[in-house]
Structures are given as C-alpha cells and as structure tokens.
C-alpha atoms as a PDB file:
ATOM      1  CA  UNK A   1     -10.777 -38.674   2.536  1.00  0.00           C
ATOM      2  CA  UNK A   2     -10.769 -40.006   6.223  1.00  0.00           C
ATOM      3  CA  UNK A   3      -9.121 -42.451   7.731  1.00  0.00           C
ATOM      4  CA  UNK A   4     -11.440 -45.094   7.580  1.00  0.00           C
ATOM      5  CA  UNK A   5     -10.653 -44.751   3.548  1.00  0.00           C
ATOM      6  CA  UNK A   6      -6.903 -44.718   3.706  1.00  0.00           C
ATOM      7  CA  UNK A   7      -6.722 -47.532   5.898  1.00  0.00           C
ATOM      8  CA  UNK A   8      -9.620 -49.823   4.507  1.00  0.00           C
ATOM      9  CA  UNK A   9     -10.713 -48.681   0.984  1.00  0.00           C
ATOM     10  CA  UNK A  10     -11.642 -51.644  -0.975  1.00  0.00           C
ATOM     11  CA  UNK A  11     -12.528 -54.103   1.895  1.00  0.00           C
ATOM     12  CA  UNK A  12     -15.730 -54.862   2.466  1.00  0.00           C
ATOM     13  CA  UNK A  13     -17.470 -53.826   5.954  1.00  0.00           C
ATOM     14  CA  UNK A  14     -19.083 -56.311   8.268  1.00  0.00           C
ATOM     15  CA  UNK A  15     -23.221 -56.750   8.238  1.00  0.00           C
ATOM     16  CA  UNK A  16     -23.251 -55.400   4.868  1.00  0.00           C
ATOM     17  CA  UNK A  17     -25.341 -58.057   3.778  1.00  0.00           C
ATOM     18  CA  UNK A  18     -28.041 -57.033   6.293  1.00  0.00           C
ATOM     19  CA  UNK A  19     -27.382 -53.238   5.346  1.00  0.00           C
ATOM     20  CA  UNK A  20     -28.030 -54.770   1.698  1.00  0.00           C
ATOM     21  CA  UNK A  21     -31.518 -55.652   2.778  1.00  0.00           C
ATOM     22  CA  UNK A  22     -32.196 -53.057   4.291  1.00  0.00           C
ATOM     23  CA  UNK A  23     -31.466 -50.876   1.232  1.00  0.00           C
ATOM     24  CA  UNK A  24     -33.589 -53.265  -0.724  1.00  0.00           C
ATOM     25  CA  UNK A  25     -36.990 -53.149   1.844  1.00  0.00           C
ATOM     26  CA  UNK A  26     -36.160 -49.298   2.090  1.00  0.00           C
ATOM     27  CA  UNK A  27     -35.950 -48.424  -0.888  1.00  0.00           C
ATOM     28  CA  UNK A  28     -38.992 -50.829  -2.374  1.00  0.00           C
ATOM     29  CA  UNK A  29     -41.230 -48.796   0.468  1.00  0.00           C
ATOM     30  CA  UNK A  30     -40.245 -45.259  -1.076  1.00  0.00           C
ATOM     31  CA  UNK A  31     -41.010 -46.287  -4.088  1.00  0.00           C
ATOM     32  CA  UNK A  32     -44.302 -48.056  -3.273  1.00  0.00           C
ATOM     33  CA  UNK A  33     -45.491 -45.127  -0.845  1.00  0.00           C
ATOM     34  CA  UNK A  34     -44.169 -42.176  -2.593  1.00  0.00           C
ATOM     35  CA  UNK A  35     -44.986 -42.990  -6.013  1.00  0.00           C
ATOM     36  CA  UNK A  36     -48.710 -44.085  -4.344  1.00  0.00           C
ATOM     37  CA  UNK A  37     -48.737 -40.324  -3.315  1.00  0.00           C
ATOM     38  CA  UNK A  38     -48.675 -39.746  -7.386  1.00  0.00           C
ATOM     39  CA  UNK A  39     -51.660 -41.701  -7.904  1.00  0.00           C
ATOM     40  CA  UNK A  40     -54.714 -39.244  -5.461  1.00  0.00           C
ATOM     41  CA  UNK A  41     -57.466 -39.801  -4.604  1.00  0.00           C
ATOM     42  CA  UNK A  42     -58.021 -42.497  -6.636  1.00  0.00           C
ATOM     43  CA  UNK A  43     -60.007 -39.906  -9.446  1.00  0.00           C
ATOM     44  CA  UNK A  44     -58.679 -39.455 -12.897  1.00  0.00           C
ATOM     45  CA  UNK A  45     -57.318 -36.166 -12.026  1.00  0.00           C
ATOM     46  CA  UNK A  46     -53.475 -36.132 -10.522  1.00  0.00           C
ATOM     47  CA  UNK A  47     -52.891 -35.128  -7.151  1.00  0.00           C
ATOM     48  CA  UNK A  48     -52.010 -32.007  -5.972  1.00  0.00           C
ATOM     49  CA  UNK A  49     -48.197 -31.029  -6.108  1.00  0.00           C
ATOM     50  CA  UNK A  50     -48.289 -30.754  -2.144  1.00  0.00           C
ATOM     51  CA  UNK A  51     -49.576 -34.661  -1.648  1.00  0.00           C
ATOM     52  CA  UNK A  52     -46.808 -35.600  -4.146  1.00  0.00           C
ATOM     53  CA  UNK A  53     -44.079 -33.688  -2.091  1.00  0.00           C
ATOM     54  CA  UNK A  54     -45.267 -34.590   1.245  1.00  0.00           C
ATOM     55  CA  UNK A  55     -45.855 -38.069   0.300  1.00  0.00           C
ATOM     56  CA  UNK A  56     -41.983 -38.383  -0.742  1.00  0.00           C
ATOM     57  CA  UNK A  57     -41.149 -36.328   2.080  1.00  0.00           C
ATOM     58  CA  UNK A  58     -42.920 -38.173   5.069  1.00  0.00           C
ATOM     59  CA  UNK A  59     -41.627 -41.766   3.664  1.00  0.00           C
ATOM     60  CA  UNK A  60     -37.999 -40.430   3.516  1.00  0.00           C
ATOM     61  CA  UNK A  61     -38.709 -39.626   7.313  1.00  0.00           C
ATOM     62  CA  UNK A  62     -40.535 -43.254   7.862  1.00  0.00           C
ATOM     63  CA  UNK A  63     -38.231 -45.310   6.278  1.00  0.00           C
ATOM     64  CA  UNK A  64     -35.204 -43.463   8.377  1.00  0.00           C
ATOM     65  CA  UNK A  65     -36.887 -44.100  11.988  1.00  0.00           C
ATOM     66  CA  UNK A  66     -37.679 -47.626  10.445  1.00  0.00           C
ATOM     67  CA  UNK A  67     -34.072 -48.260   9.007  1.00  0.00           C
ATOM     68  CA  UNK A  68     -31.489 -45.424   9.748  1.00  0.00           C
ATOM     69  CA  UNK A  69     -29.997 -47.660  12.470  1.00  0.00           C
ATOM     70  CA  UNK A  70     -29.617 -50.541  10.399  1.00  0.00           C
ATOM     71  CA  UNK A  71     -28.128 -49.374   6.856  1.00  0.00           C
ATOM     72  CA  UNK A  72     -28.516 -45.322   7.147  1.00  0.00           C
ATOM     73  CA  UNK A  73     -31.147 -45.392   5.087  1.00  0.00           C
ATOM     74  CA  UNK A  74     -29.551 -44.219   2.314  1.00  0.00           C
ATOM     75  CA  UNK A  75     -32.462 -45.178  -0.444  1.00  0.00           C
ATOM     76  CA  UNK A  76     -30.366 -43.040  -2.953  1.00  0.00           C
ATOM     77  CA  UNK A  77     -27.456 -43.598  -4.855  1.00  0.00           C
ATOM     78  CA  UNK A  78     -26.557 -40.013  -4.792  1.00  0.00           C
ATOM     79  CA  UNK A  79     -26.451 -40.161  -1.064  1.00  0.00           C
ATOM     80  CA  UNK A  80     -23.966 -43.821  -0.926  1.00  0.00           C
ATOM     81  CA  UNK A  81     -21.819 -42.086  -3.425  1.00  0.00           C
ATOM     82  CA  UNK A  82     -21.513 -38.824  -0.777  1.00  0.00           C
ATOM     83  CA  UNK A  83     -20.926 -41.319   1.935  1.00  0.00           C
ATOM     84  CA  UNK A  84     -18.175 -42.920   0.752  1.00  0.00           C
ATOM     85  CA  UNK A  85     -16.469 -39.627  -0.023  1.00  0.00           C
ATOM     86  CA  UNK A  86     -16.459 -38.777   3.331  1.00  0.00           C
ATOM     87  CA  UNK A  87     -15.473 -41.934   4.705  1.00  0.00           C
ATOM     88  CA  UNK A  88     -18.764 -43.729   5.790  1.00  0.00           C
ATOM     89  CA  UNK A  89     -19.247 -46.606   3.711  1.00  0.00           C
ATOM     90  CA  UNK A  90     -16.072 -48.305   1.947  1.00  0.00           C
ATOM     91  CA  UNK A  91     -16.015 -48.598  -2.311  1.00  0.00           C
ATOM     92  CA  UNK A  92     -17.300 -52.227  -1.847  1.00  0.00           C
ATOM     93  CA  UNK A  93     -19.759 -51.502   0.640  1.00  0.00           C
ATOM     94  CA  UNK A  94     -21.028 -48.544  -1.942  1.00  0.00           C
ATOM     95  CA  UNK A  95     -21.490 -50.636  -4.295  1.00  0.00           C
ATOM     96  CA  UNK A  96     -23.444 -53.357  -2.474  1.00  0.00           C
ATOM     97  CA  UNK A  97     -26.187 -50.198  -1.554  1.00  0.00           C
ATOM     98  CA  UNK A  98     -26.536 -48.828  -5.263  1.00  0.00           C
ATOM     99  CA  UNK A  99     -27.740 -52.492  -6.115  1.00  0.00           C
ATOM    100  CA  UNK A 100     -29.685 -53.005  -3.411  1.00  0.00           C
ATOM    101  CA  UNK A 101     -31.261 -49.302  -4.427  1.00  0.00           C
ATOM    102  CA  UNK A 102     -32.040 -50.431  -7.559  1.00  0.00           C
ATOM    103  CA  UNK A 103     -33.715 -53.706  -6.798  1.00  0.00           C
ATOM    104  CA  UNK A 104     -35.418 -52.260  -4.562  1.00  0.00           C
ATOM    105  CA  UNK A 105     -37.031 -49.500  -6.208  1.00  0.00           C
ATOM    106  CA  UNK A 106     -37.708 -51.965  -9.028  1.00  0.00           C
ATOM    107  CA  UNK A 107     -39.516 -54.204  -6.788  1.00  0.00           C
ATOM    108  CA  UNK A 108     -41.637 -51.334  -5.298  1.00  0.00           C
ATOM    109  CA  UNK A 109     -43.085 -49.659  -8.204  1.00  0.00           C
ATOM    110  CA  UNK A 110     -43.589 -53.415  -9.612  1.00  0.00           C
ATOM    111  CA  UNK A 111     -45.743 -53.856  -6.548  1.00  0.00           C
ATOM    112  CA  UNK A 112     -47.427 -50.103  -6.728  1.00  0.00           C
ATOM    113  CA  UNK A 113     -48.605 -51.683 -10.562  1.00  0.00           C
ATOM    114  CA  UNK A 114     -49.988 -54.525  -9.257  1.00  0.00           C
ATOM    115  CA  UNK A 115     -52.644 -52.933  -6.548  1.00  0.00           C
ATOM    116  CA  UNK A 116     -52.850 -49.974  -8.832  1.00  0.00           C
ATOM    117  CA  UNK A 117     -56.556 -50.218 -11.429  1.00  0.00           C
ATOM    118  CA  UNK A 118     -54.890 -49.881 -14.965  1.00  0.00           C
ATOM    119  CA  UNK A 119     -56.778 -46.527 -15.867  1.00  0.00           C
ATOM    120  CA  UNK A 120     -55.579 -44.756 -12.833  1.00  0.00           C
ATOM    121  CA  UNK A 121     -51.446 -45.667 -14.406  1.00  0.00           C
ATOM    122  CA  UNK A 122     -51.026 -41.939 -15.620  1.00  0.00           C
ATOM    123  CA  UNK A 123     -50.821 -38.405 -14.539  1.00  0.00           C
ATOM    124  CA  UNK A 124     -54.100 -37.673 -15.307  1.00  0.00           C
ATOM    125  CA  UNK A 125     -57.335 -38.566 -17.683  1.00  0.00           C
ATOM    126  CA  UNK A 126     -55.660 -36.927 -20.893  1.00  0.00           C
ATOM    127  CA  UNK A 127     -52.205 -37.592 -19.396  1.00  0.00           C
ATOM    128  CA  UNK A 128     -49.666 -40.303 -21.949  1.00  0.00           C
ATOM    129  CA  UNK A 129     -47.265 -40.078 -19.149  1.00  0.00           C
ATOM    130  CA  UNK A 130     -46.980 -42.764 -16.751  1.00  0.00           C
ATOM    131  CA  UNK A 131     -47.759 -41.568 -12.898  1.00  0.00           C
ATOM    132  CA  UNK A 132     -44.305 -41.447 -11.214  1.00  0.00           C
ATOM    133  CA  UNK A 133     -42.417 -41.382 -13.944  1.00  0.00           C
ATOM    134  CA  UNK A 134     -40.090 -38.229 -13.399  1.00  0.00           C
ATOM    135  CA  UNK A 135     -40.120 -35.401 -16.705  1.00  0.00           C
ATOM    136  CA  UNK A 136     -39.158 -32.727 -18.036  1.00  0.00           C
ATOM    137  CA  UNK A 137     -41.308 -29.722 -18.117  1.00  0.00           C
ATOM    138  CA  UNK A 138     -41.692 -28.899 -21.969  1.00  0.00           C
ATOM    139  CA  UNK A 139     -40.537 -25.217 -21.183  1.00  0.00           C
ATOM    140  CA  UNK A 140     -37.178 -26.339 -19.712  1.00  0.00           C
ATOM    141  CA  UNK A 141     -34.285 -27.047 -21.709  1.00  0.00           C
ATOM    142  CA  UNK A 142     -32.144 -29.645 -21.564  1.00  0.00           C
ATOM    143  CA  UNK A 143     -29.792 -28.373 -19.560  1.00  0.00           C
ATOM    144  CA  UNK A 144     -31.722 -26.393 -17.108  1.00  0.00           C
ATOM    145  CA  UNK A 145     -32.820 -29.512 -16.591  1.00  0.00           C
ATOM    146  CA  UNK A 146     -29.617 -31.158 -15.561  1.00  0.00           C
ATOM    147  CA  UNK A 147     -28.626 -28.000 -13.493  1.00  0.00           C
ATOM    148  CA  UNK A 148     -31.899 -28.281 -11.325  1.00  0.00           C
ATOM    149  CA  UNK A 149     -30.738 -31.924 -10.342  1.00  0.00           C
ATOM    150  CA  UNK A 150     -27.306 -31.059  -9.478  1.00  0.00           C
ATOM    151  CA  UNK A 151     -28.644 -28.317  -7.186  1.00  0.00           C
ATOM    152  CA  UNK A 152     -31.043 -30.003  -5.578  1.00  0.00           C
ATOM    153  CA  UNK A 153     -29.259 -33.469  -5.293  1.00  0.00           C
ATOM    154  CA  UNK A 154     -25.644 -30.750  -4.314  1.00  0.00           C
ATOM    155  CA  UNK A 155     -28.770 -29.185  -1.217  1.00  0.00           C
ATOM    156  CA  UNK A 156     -29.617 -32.893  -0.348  1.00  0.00           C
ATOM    157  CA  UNK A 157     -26.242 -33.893  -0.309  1.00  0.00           C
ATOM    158  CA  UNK A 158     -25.050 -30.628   2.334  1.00  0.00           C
ATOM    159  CA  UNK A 159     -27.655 -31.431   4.549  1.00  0.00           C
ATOM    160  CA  UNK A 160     -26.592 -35.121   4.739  1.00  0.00           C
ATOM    161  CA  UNK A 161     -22.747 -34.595   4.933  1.00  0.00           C
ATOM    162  CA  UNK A 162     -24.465 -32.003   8.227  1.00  0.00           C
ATOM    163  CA  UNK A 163     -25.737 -35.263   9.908  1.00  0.00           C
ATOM    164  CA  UNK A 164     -23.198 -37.180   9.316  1.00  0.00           C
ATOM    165  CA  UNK A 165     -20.746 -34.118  10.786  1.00  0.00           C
ATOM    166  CA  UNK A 166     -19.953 -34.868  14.807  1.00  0.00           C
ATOM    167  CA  UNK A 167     -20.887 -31.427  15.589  1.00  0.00           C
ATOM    168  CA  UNK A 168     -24.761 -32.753  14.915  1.00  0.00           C
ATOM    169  CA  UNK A 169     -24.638 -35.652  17.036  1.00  0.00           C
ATOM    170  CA  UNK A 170     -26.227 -34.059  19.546  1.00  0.00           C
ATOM    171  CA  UNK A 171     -29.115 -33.715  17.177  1.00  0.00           C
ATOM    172  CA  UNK A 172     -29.861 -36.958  16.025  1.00  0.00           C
ATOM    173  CA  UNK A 173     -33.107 -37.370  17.782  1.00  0.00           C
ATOM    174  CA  UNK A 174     -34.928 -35.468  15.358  1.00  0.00           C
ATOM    175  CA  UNK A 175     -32.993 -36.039  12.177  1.00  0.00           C
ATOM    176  CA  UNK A 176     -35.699 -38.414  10.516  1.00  0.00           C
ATOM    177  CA  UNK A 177     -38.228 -35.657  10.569  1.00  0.00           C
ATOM    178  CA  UNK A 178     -35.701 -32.364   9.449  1.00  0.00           C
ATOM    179  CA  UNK A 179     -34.555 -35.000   6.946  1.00  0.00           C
ATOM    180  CA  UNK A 180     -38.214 -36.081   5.822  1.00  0.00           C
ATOM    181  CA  UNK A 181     -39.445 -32.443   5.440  1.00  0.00           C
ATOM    182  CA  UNK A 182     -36.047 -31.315   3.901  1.00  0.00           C
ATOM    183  CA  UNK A 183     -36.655 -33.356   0.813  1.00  0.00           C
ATOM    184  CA  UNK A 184     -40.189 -31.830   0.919  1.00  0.00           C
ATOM    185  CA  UNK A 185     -38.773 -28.900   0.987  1.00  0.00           C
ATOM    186  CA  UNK A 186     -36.912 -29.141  -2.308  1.00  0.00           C
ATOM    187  CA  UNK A 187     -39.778 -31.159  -3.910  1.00  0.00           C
ATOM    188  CA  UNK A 188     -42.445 -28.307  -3.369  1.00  0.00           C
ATOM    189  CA  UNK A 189     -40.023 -25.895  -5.401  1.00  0.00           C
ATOM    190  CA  UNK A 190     -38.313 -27.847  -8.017  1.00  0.00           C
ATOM    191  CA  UNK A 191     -41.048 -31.028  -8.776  1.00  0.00           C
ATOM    192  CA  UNK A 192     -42.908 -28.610 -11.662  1.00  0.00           C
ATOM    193  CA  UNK A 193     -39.294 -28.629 -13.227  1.00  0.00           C
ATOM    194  CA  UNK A 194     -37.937 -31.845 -13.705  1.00  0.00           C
ATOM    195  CA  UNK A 195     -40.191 -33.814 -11.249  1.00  0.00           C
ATOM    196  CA  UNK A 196     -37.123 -33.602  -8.586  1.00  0.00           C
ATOM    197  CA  UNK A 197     -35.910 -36.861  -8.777  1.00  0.00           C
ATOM    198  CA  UNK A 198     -32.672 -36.147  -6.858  1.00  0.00           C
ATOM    199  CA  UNK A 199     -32.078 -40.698  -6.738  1.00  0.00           C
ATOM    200  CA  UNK A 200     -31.158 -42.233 -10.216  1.00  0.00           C
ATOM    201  CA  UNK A 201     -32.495 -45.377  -8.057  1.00  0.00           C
ATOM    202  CA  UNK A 202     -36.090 -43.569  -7.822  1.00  0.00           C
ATOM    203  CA  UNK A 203     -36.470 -42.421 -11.421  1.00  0.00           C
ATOM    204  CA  UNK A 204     -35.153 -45.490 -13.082  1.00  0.00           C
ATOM    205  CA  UNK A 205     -37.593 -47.791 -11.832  1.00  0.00           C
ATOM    206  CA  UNK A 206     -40.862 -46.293 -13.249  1.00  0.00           C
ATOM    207  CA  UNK A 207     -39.359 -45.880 -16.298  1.00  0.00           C
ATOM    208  CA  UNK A 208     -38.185 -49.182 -16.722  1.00  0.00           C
ATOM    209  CA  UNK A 209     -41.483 -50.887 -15.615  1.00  0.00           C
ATOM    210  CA  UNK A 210     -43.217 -48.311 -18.101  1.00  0.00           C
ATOM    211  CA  UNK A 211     -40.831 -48.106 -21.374  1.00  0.00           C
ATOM    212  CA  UNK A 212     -40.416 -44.462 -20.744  1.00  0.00           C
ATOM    213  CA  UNK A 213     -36.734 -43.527 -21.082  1.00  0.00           C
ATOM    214  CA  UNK A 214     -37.125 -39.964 -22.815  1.00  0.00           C
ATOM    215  CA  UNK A 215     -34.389 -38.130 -20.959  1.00  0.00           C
ATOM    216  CA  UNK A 216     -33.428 -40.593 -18.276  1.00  0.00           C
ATOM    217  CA  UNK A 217     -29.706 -39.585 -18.574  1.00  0.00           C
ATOM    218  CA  UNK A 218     -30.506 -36.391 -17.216  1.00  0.00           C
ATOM    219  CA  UNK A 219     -31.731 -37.935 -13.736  1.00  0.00           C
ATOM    220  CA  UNK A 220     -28.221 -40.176 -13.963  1.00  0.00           C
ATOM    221  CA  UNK A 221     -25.920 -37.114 -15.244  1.00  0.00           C
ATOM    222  CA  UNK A 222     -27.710 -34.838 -12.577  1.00  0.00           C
ATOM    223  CA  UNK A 223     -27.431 -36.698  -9.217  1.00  0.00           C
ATOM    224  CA  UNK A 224     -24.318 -37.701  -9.698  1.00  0.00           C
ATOM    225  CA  UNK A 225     -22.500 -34.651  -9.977  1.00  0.00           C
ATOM    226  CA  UNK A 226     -24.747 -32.934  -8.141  1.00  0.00           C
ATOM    227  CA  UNK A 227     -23.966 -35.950  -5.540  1.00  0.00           C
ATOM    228  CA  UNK A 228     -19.832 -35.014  -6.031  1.00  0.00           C
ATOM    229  CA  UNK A 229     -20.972 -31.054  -5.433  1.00  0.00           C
ATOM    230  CA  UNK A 230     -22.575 -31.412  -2.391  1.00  0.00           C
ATOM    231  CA  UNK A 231     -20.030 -33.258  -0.589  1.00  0.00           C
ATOM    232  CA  UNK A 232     -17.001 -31.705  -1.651  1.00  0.00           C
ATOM    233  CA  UNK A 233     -18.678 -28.331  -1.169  1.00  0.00           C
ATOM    234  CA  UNK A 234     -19.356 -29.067   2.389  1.00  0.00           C
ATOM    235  CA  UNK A 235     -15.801 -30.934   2.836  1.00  0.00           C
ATOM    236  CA  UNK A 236     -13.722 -27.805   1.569  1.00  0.00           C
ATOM    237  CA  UNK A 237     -16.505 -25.423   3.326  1.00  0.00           C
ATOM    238  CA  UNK A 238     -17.732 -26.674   6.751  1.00  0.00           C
ATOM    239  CA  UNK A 239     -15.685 -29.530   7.544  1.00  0.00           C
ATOM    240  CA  UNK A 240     -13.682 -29.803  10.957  1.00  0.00           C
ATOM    241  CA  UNK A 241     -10.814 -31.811   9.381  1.00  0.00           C
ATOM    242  CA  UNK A 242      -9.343 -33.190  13.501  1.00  0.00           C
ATOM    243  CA  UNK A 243     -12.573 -33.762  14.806  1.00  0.00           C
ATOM    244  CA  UNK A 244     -14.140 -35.460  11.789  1.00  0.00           C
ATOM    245  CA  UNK A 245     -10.662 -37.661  11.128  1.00  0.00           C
ATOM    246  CA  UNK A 246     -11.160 -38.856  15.237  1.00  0.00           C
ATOM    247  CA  UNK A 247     -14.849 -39.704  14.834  1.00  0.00           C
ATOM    248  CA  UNK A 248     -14.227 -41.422  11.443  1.00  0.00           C
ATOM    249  CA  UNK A 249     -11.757 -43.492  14.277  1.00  0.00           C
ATOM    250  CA  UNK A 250     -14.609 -44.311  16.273  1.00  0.00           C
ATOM    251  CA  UNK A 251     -16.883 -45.436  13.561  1.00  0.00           C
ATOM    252  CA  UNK A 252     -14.558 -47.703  12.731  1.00  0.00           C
ATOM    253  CA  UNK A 253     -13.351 -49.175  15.850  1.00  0.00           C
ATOM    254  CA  UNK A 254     -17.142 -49.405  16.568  1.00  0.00           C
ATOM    255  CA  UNK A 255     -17.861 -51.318  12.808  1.00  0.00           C
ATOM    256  CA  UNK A 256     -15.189 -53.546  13.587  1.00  0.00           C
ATOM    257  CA  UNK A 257     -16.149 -55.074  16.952  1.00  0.00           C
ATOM    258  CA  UNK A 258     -19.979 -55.030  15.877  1.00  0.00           C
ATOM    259  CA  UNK A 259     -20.364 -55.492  12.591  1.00  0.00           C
ATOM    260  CA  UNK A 260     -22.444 -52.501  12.374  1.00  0.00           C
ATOM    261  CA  UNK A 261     -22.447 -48.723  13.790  1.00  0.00           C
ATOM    262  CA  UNK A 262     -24.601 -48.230  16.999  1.00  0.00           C
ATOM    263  CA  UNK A 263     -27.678 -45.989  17.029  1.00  0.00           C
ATOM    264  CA  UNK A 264     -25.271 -43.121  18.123  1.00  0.00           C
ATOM    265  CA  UNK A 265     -22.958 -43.521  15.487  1.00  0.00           C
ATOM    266  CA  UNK A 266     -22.559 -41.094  12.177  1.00  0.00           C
ATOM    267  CA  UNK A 267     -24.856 -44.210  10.292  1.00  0.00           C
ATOM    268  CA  UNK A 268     -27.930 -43.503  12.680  1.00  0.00           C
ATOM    269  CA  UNK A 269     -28.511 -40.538  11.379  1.00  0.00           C
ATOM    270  CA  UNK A 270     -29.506 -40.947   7.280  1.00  0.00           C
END
C-alpha cells in the first residue's frame, strides 16, 4: 500500500463529486454503445461475436479519450477496487465510483430499451435470453465459469496496474487505444464462455432491467477476486516499490493543490 494510503485512507479526495459524474456518463455510454453492439444489424439474427467484442472494445477506448482525464475512466468496479490497492483512489473515493458505476450502467441499458423495437430485445429470433445479458455457456460448469472471470478480470487488472506504473508514463499517448483493443482482446477469446463480463457494474444492469439473475453471483464472485489477483500479482511481480512510493507523492501533492490529477498524472491514463 503506498503512501497516499497510509497517510490518507479514509478521507475523501477533492473533485470527487465531478469524478462521480463522470463515472456515471461513462459508464451509462458503455453500456448504451456496447450493449447496442449486441443488438446487429437490426435483423432477428445476433451479431457476429467480432461486432460484440469490438463494439465493447472501441467504447472502452472512447469513453477513456472522452473521460480518462477527468475520473480515469474506470467504468468497472473491478478496476476502482485495483486502484485503491495500489494507492490511486482512497476507500471513500472507491466507493463513490462503484455507485456511480452502477447508476450508470443502469441508466444506459434503461436508455438502450427505450430506442431499442421490442422484438429485436434478445439474442436472436428463437433466443429467451435477453441481448446483453451476460451467460453461461450450457457446456461450462459452474466453476469454470467463475475461473474464466478471475482470469480475465486478474489480465485486465495487470494491464491497468501497467498504466498506472511510472515506468509507462511515457506512454500515455496511446493508452486509450492499447486499452480499448486490450479488452477486445480478451472478449474475442473468452465472450463464447461466460459472455466476458469482467465489470459486476456491466452485467448487473441488463439483468436487473430484464429479471434475469440466473448465475449473476458468478460475474460478482469472479471480478472481484479476479480484481484482488491482478493487482497483487503485478504488486509482488513487477512493481518498483521507490519509484512507485515517490510518484504516489506526486499524485498526491498534485490532488491536493488541484482537486484533481493533471492529464500527466497516473489518473490520465484508465
């Protein structure tokens, strides 16, 4: 845990309110864009796997050059919970994002339904399923399930604890789009399993505007440790425990007399 942690845990960091919104409007537009990527061409047929993944993929890059400066652009609980492991966001802070994440994704499948004809609300013409509501593929168990969200939310979780390292500043330029196309990435090989929710946030809200909750526990139980993996994987691994503690400094110093990191700052980049 850095310093930002041992000196500040529980107190609340300045502009949060603002990074609240911006969870909220970031989060809505995943949800609204991605889960539009689940409805095609508009055909009773679903889309192809590579729309869906791309779809995700692309908004997670939109929503990052739209918000990253502002909030991160976290959009997933799994991802607050890794950032205030390391020292990025505060407990209080944390929680303020998860909330916003969840009204948020609430409010943008809501809004998907609305513009959305009622016949094309499934995953296909014989489909009972809602579209964009994350399952289980009937020939994986249980847990296989839950172990293909802890790996892919542990992957998702590395590669953000990389942008948020100091040795990557340097790289920040581009992060929106290796970010974007990461979680394509993992969506092109693990969606036919689970769906590859990877965000509690993302799989809660089309099940709760549809009154489909068969297995939701595994896209809670999943993230979540996968979430606590992937961070402490890269902490004990890859961290550089100086340089990291002296940065974690500077975001602080910086939160303090702005309110908010700068663009070049460890919250620019996620």
């Amino acid at each position: 845990m850095t310093s930002i942690h041992k000196d500040a845990l529980w107190t609340m960091q300045k502009g949060t309110l603002t990074m609240f919104l911006a969870e909220v409007v970031g989060t809505a537009v995943l949800i609204f864009l991605g889960c539009m990527g689940s409805v095609g061409t508009l055909a009773l047929e679903p889309p192809k796997p590579l729309q869906t993944a791309l779809t995700f993929g692309l908004t997670v890059n939109l929503i990052i050059m739209m918000l990253g400066h502002v909030s991160g652009a976290h959009l997933n609980p799994a991802v607050t919970i890794g950032a205030v492991i390391v020292g990025v966001k505060t407990v209080p802070t944390g929680i303020i994002y998860i909330i916003g994440q969840f009204i948020g994704a609430t409010l943008g499948y809501g809004t998907l339904k609305m513009v959305t004809p009622d016949e094309l609300l499934n995953d296909g013409l014989n489909s009972t399923t809602s579209f964009c509501v994350t399952a289980v593929h009937p020939g994986i168990s249980v847990m296989q399930g839950i172990l293909i969200e802890v790996l892919c939310t542990a992957i998702i979780l590395c590669t953000a604890c990389a942008t948020w390292d100091p040795r990557c500043a340097h790289t920040t330029d581009s992060t929106a789009l290796r970010f974007g196309f990461s979680v394509a990435g993992i969506s092109f090989a693990a969606a036919p399993y689970t769906g590859c929710s990877m965000n509690p946030a993302r799989t809660f809200a089309p099940a709760f505007w549809n009154n489909e909750w068969t297995n939701q526990w595994i896209y809670w139980v999943g993230p979540i440790l996968g979430a606590l993996l992937g961070t402490y994987t890269y902490q004990v691994l890859f961290r550089e425990p100086a340089k990291l503690e002296q940065h974690s400094r500077s975001v602080s110093v910086t939160e303090t007399r702005n309110g908010n990191m700068s663009s070049r700052n460890l919250e620019d980049v996620l």
